[in-house]
C-alpha atoms as a PDB file:
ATOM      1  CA  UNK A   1    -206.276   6.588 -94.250  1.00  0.00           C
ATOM      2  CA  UNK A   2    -207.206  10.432 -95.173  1.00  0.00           C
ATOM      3  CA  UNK A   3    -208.860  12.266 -92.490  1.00  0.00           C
ATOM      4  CA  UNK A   4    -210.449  14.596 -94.878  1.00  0.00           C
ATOM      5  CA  UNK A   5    -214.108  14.938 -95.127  1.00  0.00           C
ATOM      6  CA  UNK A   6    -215.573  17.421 -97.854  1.00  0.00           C
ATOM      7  CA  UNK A   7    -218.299  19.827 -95.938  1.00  0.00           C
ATOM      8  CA  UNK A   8    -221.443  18.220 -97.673  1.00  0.00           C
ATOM      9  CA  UNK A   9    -224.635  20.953 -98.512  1.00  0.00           C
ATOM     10  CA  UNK A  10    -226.376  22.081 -95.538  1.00  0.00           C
ATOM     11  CA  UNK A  11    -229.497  19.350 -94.620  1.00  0.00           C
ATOM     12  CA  UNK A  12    -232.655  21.119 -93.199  1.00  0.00           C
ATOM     13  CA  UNK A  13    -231.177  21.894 -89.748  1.00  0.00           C
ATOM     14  CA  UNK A  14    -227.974  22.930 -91.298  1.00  0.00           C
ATOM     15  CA  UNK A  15    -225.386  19.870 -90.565  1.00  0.00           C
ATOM     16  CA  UNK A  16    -222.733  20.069 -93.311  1.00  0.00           C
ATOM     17  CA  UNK A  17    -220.559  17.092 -91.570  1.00  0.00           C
ATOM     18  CA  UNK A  18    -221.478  14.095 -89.754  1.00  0.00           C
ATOM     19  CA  UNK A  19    -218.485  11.751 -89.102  1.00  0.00           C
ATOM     20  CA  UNK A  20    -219.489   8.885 -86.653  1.00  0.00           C
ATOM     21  CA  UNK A  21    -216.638   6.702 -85.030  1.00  0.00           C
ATOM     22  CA  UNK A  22    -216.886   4.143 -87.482  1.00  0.00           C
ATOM     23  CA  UNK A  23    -216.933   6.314 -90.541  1.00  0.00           C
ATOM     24  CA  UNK A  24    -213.670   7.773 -88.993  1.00  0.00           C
ATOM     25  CA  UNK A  25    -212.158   4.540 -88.020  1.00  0.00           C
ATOM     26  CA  UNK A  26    -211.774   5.523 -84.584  1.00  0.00           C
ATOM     27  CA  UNK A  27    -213.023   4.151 -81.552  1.00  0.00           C
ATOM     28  CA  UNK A  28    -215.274   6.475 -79.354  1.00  0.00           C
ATOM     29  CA  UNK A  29    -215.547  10.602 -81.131  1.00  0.00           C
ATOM     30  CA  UNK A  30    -217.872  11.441 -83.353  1.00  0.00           C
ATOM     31  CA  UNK A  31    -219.477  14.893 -84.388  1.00  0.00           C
ATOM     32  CA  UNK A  32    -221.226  16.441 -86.381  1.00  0.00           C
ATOM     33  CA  UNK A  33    -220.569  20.066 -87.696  1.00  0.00           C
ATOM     34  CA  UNK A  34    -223.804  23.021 -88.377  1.00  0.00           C
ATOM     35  CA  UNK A  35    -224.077  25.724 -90.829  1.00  0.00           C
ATOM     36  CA  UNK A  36    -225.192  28.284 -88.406  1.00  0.00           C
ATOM     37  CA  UNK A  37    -227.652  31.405 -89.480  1.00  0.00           C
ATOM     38  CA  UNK A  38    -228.073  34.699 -87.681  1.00  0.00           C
ATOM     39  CA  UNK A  39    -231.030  34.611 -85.484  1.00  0.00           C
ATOM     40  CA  UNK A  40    -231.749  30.974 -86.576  1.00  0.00           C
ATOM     41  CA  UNK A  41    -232.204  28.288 -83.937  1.00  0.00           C
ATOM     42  CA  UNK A  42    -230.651  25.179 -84.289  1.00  0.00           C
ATOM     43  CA  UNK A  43    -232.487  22.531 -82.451  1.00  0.00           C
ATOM     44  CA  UNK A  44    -230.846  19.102 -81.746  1.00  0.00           C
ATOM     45  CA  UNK A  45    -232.208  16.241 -81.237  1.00  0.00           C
ATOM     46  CA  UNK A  46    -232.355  15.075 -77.267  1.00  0.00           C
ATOM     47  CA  UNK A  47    -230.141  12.025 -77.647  1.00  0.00           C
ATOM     48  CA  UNK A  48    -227.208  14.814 -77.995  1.00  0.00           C
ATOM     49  CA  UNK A  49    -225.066  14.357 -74.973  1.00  0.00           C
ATOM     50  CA  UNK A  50    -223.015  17.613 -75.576  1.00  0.00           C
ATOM     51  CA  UNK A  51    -222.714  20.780 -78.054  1.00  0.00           C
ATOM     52  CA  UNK A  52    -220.164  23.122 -78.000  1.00  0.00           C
ATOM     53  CA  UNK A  53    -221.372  26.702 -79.328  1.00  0.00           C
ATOM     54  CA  UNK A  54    -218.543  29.091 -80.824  1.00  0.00           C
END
């Protein structure tokens, strides 16, 4: 199993990766990974149970 995932172009709130649990053949961690822009909201949608900003 690789655990490589090419970065995919930017959809229209910016995600460049989306790996769900099953995709990753793991059991519970998923995430999803944003192409951030300077002074550029990114809104999420409510079912998000946690985001880490960095």
């Amino acid at each position: 199993m690789s655990l490589l995932s090419k970065a995919q172009q930017p959809d229209s709130q910016g995600r460049i990766q989306h790996v769900t649990p099953e995709s990753a053949g793991w059991r519970y961690v998923g995430f999803d990974a944003y192409l951030l822009k300077k002074e550029k909201p990114c809104v999420l949608p409510a079912a998000i149970k946690s985001f880490v900003w960095c």
